[in-house]
PDB file of N, CA and C in Angstrom:
ATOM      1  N   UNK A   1      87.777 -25.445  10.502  1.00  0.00           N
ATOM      2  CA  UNK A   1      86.668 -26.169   9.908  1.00  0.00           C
ATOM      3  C   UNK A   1      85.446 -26.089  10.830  1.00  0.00           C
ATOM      4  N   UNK A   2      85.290 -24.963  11.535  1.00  0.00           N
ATOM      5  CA  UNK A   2      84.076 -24.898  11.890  1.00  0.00           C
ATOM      6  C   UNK A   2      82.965 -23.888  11.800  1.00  0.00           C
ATOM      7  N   UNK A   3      83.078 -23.678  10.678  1.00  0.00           N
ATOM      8  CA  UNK A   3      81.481 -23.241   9.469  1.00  0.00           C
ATOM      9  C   UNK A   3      81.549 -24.221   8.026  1.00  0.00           C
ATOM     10  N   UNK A   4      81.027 -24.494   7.688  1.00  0.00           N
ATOM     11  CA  UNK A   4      81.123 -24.300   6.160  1.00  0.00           C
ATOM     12  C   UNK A   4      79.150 -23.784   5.207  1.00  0.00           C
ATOM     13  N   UNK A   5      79.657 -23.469   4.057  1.00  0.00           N
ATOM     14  CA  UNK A   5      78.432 -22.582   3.881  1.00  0.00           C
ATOM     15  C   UNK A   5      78.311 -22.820   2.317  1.00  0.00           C
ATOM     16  N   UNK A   6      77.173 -23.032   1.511  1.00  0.00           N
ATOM     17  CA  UNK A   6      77.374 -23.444   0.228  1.00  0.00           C
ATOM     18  C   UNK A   6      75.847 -22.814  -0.469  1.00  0.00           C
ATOM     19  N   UNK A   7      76.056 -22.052  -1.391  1.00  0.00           N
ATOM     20  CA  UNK A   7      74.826 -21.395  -2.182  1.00  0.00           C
ATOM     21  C   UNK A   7      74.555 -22.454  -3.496  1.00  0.00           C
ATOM     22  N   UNK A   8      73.478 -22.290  -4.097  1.00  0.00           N
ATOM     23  CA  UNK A   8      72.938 -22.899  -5.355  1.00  0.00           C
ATOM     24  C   UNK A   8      73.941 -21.823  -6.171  1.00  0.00           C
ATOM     25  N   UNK A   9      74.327 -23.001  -6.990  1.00  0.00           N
ATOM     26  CA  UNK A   9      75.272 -22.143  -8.132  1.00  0.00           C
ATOM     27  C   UNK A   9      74.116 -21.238  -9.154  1.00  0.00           C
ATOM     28  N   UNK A  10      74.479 -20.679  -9.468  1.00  0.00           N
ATOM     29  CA  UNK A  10      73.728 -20.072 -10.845  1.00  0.00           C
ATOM     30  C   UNK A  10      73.958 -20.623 -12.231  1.00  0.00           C
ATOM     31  N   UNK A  11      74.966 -21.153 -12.271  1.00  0.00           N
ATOM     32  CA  UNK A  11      74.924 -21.856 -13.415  1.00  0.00           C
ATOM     33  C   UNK A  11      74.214 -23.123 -13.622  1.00  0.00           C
ATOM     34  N   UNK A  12      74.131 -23.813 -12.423  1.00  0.00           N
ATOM     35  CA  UNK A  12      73.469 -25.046 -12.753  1.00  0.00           C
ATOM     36  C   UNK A  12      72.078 -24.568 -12.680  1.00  0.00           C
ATOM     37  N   UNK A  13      71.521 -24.099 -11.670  1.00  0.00           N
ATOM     38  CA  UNK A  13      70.179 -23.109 -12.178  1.00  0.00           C
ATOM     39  C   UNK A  13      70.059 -22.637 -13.133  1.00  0.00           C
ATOM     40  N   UNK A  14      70.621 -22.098 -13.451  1.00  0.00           N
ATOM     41  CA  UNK A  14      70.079 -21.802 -15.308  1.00  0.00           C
ATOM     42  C   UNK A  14      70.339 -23.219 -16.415  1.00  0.00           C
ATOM     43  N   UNK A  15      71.240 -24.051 -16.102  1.00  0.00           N
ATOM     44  CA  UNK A  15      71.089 -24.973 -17.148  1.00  0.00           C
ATOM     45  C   UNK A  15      70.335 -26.429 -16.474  1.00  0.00           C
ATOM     46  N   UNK A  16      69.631 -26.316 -15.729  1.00  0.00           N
ATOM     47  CA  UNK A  16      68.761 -27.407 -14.987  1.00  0.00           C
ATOM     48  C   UNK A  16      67.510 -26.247 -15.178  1.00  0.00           C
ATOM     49  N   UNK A  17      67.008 -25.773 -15.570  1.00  0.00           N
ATOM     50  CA  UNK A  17      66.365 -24.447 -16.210  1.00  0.00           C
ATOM     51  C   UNK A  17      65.516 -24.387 -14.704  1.00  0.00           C
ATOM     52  N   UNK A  18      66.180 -23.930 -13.702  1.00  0.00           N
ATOM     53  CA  UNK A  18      65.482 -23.485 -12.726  1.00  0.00           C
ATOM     54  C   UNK A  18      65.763 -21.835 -12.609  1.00  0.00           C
ATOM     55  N   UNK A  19      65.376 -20.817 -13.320  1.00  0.00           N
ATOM     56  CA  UNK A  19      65.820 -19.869 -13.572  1.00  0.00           C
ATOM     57  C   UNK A  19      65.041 -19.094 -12.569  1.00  0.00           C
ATOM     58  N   UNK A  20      63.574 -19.737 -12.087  1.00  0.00           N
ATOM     59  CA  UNK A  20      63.144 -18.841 -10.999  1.00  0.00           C
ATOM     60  C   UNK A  20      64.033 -18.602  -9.982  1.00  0.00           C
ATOM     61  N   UNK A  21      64.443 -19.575  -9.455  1.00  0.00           N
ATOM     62  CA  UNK A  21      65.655 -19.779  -8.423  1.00  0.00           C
ATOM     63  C   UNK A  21      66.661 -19.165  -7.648  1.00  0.00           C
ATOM     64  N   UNK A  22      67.161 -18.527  -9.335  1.00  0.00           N
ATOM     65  CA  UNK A  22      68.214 -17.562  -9.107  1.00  0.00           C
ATOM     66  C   UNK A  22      68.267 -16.300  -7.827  1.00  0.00           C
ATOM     67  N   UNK A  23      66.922 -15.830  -8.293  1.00  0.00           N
ATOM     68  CA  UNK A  23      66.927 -14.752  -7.041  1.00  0.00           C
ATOM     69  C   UNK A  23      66.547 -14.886  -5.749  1.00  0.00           C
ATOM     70  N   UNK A  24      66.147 -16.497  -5.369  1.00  0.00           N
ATOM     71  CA  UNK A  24      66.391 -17.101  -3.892  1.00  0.00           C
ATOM     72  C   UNK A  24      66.643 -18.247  -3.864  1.00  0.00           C
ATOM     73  N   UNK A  25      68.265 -18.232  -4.130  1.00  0.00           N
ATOM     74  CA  UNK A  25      68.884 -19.791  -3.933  1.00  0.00           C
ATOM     75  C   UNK A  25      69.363 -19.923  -2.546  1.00  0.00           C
ATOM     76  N   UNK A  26      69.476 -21.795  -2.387  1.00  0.00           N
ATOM     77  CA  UNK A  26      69.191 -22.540  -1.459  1.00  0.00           C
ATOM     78  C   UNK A  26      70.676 -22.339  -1.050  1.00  0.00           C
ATOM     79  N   UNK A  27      70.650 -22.360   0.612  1.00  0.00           N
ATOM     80  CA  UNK A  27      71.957 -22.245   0.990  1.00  0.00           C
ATOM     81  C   UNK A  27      71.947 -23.100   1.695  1.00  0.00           C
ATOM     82  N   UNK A  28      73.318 -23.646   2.240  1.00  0.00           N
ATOM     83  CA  UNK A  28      73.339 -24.705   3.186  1.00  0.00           C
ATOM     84  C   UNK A  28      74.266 -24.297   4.075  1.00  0.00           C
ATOM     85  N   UNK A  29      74.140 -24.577   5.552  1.00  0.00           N
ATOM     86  CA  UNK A  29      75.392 -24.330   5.793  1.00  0.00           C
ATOM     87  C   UNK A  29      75.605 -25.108   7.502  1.00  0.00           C
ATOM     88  N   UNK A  30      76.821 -25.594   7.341  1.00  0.00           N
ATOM     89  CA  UNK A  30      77.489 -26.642   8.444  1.00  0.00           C
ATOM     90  C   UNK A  30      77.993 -26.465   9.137  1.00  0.00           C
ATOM     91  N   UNK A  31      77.955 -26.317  10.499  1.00  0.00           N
ATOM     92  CA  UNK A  31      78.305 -25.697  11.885  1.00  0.00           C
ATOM     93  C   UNK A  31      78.595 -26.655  12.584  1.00  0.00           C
ATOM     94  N   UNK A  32      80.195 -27.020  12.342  1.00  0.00           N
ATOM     95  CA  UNK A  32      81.213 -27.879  13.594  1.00  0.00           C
ATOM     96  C   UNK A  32      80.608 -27.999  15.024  1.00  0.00           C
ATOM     97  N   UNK A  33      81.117 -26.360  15.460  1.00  0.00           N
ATOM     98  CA  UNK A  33      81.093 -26.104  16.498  1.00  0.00           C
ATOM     99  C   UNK A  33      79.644 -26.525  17.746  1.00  0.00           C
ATOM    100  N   UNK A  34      78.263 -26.041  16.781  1.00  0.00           N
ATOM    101  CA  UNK A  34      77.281 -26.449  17.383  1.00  0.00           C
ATOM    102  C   UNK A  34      76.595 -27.446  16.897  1.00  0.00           C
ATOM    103  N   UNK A  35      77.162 -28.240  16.091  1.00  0.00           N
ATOM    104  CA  UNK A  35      76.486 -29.755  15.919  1.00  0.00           C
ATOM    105  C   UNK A  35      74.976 -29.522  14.865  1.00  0.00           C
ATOM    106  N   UNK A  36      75.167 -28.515  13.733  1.00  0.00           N
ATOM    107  CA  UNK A  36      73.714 -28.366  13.484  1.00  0.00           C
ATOM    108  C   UNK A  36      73.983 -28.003  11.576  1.00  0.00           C
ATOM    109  N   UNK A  37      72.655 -28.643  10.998  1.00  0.00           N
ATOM    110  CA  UNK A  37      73.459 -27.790   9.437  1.00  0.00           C
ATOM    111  C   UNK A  37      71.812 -27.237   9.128  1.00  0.00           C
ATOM    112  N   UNK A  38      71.969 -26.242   8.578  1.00  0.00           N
ATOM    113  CA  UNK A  38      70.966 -25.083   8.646  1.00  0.00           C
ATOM    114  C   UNK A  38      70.236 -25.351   6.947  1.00  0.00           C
ATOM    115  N   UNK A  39      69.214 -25.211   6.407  1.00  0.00           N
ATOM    116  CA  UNK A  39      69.113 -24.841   4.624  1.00  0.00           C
ATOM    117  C   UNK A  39      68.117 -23.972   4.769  1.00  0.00           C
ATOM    118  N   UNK A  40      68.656 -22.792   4.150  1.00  0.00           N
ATOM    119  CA  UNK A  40      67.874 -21.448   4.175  1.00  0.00           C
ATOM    120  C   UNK A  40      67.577 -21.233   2.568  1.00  0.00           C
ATOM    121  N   UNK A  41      66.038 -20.808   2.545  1.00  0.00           N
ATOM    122  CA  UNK A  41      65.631 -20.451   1.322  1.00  0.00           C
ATOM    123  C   UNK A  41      64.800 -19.104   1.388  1.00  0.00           C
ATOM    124  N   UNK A  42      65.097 -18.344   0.842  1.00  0.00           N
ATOM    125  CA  UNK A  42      63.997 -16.979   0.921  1.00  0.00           C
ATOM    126  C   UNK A  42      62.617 -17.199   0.467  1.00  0.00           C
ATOM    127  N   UNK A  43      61.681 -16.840   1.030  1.00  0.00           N
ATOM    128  CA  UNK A  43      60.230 -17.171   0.428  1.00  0.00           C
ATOM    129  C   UNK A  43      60.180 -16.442  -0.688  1.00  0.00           C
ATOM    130  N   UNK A  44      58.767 -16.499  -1.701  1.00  0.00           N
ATOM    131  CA  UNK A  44      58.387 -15.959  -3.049  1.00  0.00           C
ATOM    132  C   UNK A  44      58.267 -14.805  -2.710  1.00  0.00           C
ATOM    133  N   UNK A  45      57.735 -13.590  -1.135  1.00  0.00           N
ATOM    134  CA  UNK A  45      57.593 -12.616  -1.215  1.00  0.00           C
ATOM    135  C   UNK A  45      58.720 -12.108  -0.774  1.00  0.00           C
ATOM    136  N   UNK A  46      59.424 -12.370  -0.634  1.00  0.00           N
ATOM    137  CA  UNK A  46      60.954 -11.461   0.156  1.00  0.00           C
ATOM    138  C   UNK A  46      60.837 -11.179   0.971  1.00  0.00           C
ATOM    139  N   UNK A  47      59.690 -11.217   1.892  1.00  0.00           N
ATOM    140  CA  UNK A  47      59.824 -10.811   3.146  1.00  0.00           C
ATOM    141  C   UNK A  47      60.757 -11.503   3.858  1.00  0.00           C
ATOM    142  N   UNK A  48      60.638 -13.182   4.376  1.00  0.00           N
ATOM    143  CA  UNK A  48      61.168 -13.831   5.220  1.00  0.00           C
ATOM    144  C   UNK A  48      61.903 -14.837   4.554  1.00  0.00           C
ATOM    145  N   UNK A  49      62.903 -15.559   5.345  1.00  0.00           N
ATOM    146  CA  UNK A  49      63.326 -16.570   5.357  1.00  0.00           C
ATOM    147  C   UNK A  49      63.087 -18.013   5.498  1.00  0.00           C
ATOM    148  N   UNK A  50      63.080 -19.092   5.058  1.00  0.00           N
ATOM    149  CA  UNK A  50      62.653 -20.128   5.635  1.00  0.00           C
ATOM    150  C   UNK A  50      63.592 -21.175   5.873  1.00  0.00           C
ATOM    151  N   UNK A  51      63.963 -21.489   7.133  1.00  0.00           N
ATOM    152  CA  UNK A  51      64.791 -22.384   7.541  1.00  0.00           C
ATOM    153  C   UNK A  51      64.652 -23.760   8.324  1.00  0.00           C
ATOM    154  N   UNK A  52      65.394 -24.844   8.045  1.00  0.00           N
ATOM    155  CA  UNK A  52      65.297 -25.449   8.802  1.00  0.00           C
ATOM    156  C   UNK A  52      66.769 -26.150   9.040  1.00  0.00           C
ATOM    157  N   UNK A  53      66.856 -26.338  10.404  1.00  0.00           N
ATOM    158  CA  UNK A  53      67.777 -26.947  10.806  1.00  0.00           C
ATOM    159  C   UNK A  53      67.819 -28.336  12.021  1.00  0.00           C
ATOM    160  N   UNK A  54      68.767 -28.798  11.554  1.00  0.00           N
ATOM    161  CA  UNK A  54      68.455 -30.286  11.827  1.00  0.00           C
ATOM    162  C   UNK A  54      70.097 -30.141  12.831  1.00  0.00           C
ATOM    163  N   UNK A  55      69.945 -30.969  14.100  1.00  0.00           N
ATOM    164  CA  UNK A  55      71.050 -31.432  14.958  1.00  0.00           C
ATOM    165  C   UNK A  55      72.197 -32.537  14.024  1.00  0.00           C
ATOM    166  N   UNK A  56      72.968 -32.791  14.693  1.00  0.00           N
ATOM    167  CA  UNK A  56      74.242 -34.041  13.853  1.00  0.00           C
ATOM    168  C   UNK A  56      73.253 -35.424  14.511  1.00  0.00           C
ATOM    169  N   UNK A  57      72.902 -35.278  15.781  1.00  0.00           N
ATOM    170  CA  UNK A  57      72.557 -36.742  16.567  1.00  0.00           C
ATOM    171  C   UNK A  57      71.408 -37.343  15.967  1.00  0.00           C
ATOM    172  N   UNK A  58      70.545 -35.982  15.130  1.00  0.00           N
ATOM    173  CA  UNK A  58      69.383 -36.765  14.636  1.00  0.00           C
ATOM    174  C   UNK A  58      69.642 -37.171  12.685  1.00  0.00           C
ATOM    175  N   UNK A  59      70.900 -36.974  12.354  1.00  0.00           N
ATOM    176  CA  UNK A  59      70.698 -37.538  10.882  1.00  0.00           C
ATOM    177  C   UNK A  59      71.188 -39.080  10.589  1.00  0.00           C
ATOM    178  N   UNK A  60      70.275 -39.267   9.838  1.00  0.00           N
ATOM    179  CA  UNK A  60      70.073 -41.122   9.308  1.00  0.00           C
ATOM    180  C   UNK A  60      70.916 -41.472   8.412  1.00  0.00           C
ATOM    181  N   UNK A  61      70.665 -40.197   7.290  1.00  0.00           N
ATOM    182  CA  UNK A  61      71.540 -40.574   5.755  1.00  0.00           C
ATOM    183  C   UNK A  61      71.578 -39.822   4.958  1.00  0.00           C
ATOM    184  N   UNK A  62      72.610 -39.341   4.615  1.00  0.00           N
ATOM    185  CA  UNK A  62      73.250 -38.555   3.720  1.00  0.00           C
ATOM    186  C   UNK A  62      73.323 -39.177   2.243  1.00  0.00           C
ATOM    187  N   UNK A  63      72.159 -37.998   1.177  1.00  0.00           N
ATOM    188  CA  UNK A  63      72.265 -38.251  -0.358  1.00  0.00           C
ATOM    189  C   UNK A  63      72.873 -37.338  -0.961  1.00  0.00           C
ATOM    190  N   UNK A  64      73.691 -37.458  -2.262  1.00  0.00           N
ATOM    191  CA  UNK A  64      74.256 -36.823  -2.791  1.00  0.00           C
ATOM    192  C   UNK A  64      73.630 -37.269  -4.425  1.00  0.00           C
ATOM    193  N   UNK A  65      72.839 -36.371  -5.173  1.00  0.00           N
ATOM    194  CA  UNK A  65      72.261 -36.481  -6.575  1.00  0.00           C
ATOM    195  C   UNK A  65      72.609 -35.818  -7.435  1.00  0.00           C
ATOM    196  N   UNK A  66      73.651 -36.036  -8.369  1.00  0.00           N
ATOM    197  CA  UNK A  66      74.597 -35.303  -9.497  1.00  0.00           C
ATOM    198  C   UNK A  66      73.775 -34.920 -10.251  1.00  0.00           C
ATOM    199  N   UNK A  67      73.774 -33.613 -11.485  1.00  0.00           N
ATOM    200  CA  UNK A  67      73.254 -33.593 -12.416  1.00  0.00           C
ATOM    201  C   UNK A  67      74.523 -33.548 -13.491  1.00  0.00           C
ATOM    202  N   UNK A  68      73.921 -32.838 -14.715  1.00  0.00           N
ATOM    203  CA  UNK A  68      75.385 -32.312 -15.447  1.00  0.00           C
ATOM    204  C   UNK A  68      76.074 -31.098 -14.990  1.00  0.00           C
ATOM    205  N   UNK A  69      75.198 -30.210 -14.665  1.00  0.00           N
ATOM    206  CA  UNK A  69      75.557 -29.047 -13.732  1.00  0.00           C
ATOM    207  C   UNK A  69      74.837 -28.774 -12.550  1.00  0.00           C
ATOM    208  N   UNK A  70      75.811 -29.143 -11.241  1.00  0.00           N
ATOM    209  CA  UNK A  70      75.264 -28.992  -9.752  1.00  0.00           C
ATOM    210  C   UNK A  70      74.929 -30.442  -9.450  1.00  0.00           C
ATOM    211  N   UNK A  71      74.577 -30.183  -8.330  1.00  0.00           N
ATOM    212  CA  UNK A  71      74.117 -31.634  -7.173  1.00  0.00           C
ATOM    213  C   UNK A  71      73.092 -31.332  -6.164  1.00  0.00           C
ATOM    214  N   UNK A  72      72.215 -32.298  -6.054  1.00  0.00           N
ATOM    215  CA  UNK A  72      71.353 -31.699  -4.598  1.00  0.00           C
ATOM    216  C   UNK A  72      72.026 -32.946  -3.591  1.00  0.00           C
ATOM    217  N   UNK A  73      72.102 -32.197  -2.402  1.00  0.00           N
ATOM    218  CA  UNK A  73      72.357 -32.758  -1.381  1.00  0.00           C
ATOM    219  C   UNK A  73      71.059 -32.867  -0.593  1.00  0.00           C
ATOM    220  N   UNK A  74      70.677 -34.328  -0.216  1.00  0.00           N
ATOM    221  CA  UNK A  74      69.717 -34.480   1.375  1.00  0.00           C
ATOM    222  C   UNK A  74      70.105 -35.430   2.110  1.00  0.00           C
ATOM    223  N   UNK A  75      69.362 -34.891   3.356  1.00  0.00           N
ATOM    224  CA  UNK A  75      69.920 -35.214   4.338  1.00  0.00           C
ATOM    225  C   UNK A  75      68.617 -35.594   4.957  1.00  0.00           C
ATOM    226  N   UNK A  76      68.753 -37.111   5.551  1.00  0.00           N
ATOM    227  CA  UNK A  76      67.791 -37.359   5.846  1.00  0.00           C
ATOM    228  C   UNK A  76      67.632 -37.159   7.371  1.00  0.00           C
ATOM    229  N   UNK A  77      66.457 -36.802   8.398  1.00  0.00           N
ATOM    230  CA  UNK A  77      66.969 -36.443   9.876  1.00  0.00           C
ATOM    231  C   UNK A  77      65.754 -37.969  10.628  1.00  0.00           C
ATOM    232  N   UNK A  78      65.449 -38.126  11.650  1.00  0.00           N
ATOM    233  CA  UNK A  78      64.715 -38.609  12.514  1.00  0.00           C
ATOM    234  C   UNK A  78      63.121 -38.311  11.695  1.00  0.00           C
ATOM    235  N   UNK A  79      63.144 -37.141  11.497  1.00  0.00           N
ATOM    236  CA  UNK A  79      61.459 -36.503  11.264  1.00  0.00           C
ATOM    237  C   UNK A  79      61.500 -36.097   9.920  1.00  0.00           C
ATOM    238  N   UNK A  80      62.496 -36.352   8.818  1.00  0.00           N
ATOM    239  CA  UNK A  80      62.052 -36.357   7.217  1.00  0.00           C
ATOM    240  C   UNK A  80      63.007 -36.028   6.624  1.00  0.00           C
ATOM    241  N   UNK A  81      62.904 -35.031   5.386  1.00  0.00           N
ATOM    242  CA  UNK A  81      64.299 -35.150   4.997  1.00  0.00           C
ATOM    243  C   UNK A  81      64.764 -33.278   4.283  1.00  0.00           C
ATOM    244  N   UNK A  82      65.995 -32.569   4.845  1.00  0.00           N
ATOM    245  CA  UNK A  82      65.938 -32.007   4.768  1.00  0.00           C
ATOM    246  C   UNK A  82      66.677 -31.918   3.430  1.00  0.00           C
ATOM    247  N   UNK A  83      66.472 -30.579   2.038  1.00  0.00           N
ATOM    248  CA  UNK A  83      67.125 -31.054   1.039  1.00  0.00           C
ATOM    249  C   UNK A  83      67.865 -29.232   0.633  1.00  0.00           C
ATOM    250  N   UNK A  84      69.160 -29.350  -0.097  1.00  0.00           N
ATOM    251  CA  UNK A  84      69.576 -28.040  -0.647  1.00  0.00           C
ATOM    252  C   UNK A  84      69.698 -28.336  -2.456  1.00  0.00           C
ATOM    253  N   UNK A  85      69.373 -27.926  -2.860  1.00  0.00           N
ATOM    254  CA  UNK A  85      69.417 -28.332  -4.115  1.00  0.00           C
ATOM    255  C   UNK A  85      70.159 -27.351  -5.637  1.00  0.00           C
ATOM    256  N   UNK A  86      71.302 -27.777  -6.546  1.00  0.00           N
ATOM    257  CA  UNK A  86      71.987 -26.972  -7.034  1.00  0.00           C
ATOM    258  C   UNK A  86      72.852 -26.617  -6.655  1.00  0.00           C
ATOM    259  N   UNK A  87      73.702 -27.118  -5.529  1.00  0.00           N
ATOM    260  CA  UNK A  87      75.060 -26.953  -5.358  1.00  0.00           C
ATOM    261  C   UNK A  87      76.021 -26.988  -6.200  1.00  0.00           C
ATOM    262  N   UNK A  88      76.951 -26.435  -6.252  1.00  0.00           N
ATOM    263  CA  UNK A  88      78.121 -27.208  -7.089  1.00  0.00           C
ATOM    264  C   UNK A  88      78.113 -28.082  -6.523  1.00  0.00           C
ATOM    265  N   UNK A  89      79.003 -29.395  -7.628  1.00  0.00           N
ATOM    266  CA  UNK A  89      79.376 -30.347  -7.011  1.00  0.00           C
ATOM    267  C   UNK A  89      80.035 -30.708  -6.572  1.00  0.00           C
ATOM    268  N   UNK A  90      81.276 -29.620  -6.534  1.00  0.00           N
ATOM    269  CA  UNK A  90      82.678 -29.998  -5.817  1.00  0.00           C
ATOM    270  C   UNK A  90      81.780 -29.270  -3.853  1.00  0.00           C
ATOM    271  N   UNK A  91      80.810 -28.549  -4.439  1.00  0.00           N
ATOM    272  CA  UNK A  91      80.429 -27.935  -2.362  1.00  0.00           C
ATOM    273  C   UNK A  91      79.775 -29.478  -1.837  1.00  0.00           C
ATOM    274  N   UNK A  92      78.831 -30.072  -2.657  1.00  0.00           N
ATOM    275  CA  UNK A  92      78.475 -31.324  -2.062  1.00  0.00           C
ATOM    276  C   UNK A  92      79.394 -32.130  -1.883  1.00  0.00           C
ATOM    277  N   UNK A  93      80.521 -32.469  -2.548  1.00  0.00           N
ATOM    278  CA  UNK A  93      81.271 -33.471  -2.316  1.00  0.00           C
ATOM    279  C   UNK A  93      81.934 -32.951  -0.759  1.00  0.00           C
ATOM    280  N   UNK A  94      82.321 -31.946  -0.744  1.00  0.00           N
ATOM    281  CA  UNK A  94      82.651 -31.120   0.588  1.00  0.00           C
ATOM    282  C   UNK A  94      82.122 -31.486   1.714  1.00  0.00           C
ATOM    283  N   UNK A  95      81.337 -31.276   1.388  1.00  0.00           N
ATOM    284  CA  UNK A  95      79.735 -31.048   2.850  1.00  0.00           C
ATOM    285  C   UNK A  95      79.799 -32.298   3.391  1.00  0.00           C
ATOM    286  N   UNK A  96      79.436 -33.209   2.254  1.00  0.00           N
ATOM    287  CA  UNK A  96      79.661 -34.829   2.626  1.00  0.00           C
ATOM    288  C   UNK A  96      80.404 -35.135   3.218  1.00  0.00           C
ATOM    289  N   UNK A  97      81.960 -35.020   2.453  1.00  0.00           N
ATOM    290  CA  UNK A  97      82.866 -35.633   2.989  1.00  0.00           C
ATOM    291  C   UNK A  97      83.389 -34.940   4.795  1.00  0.00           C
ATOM    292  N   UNK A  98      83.301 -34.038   4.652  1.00  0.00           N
ATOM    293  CA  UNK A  98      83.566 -33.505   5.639  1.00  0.00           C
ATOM    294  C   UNK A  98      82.644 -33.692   7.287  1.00  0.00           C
ATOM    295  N   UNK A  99      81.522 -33.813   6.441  1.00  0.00           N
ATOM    296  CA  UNK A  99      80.371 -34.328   7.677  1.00  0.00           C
ATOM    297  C   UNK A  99      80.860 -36.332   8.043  1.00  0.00           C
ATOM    298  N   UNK A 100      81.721 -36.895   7.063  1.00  0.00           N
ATOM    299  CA  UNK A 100      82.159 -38.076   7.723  1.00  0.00           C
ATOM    300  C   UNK A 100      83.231 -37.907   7.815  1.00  0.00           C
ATOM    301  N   UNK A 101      84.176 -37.186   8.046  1.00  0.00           N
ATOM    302  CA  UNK A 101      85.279 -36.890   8.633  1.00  0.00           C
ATOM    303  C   UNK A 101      84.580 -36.587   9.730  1.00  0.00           C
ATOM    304  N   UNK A 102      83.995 -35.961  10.149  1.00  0.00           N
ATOM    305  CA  UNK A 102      83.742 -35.513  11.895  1.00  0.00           C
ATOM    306  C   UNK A 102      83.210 -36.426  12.769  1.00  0.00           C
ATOM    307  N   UNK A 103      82.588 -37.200  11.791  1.00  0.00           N
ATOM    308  CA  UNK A 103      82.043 -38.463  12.881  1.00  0.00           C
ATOM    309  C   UNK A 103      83.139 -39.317  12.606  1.00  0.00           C
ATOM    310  N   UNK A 104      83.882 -39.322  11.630  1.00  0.00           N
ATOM    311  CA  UNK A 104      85.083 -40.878  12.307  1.00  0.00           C
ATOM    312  C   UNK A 104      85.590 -40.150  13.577  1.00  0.00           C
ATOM    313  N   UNK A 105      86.131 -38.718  13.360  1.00  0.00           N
ATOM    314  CA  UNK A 105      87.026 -37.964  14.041  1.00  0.00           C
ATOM    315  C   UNK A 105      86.256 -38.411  15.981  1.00  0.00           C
ATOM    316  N   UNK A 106      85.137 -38.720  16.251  1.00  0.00           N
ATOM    317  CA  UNK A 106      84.413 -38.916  17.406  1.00  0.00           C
ATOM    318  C   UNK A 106      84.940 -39.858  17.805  1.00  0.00           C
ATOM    319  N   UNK A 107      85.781 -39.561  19.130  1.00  0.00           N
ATOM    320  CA  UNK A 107      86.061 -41.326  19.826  1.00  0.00           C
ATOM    321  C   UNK A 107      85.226 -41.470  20.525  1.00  0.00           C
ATOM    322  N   UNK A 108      84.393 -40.984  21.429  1.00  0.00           N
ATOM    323  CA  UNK A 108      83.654 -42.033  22.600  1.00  0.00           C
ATOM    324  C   UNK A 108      82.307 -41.965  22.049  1.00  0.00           C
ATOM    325  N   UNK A 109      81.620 -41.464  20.913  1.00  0.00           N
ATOM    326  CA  UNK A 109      80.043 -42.102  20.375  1.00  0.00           C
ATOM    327  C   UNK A 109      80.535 -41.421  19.358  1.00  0.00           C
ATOM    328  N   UNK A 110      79.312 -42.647  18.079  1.00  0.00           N
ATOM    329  CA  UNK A 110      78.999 -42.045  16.521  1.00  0.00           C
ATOM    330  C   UNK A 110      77.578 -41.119  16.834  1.00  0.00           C
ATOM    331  N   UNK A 111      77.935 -39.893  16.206  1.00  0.00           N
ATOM    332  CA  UNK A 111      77.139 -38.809  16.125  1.00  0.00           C
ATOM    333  C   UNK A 111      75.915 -39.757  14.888  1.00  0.00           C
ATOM    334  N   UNK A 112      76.327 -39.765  13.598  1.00  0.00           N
ATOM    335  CA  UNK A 112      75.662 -39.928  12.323  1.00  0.00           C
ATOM    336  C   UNK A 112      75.382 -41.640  12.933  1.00  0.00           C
ATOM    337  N   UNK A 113      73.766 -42.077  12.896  1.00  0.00           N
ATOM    338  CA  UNK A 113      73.942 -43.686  13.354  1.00  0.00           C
ATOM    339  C   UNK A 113      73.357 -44.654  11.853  1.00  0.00           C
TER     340      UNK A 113
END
């Protein structure tokens, strides 16, 4: 359990009619090992990437927003709020749960405050 990695489904993009989407969906992805979760989106020209990543010590609060198809997950940090949006919802329920499994799993400090 130390990656986990989650793309915008395509199905909920197309039936949340975000169809631009499709050809640069939002990824997320959760790194045990170095304490950090990344959301990468490709810009409108294809050139670059745009990322941001946030530490474990600096997040406040974790949202999880269902639709009928997909979920956006945000995450709120110290300095705003970072968001992946169109997940499945079984990857958000994941991400979540798994990001509070690691902080109970902490005996001598809570990472998430």
């Amino acid at each position: 359990m130390s990656l986990i990695t989650s793309t915008s489904s395509i199905t909920a993009l197309f039936f949340n009619g975000q169809i631009a989407h499709i050809i640069n969906p939002w990824t997320l992805t959760v790194d045990f090992e170095n304490e950090t979760i990344t959301v990468e989106k490709r810009n409108w020209y294809f050139i670059g990437i745009n990322k941001n990543i946030i530490a474990f010590r600096f997040i406040r609060n974790i949202r999880v927003d269902e639709h009928l198809f997909g979920a956006n997950i945000s995450i709120k940090a110290t300095g705003g709020w970072v968001v992946a949006n169109y997940l499945s919802k079984n990857d958000a329920e994941t991400i979540k749960n798994s990001l509070f499994e690691y902080n109970k799993g902490r005996n001598n400090h809570i990472i998430f405050s």
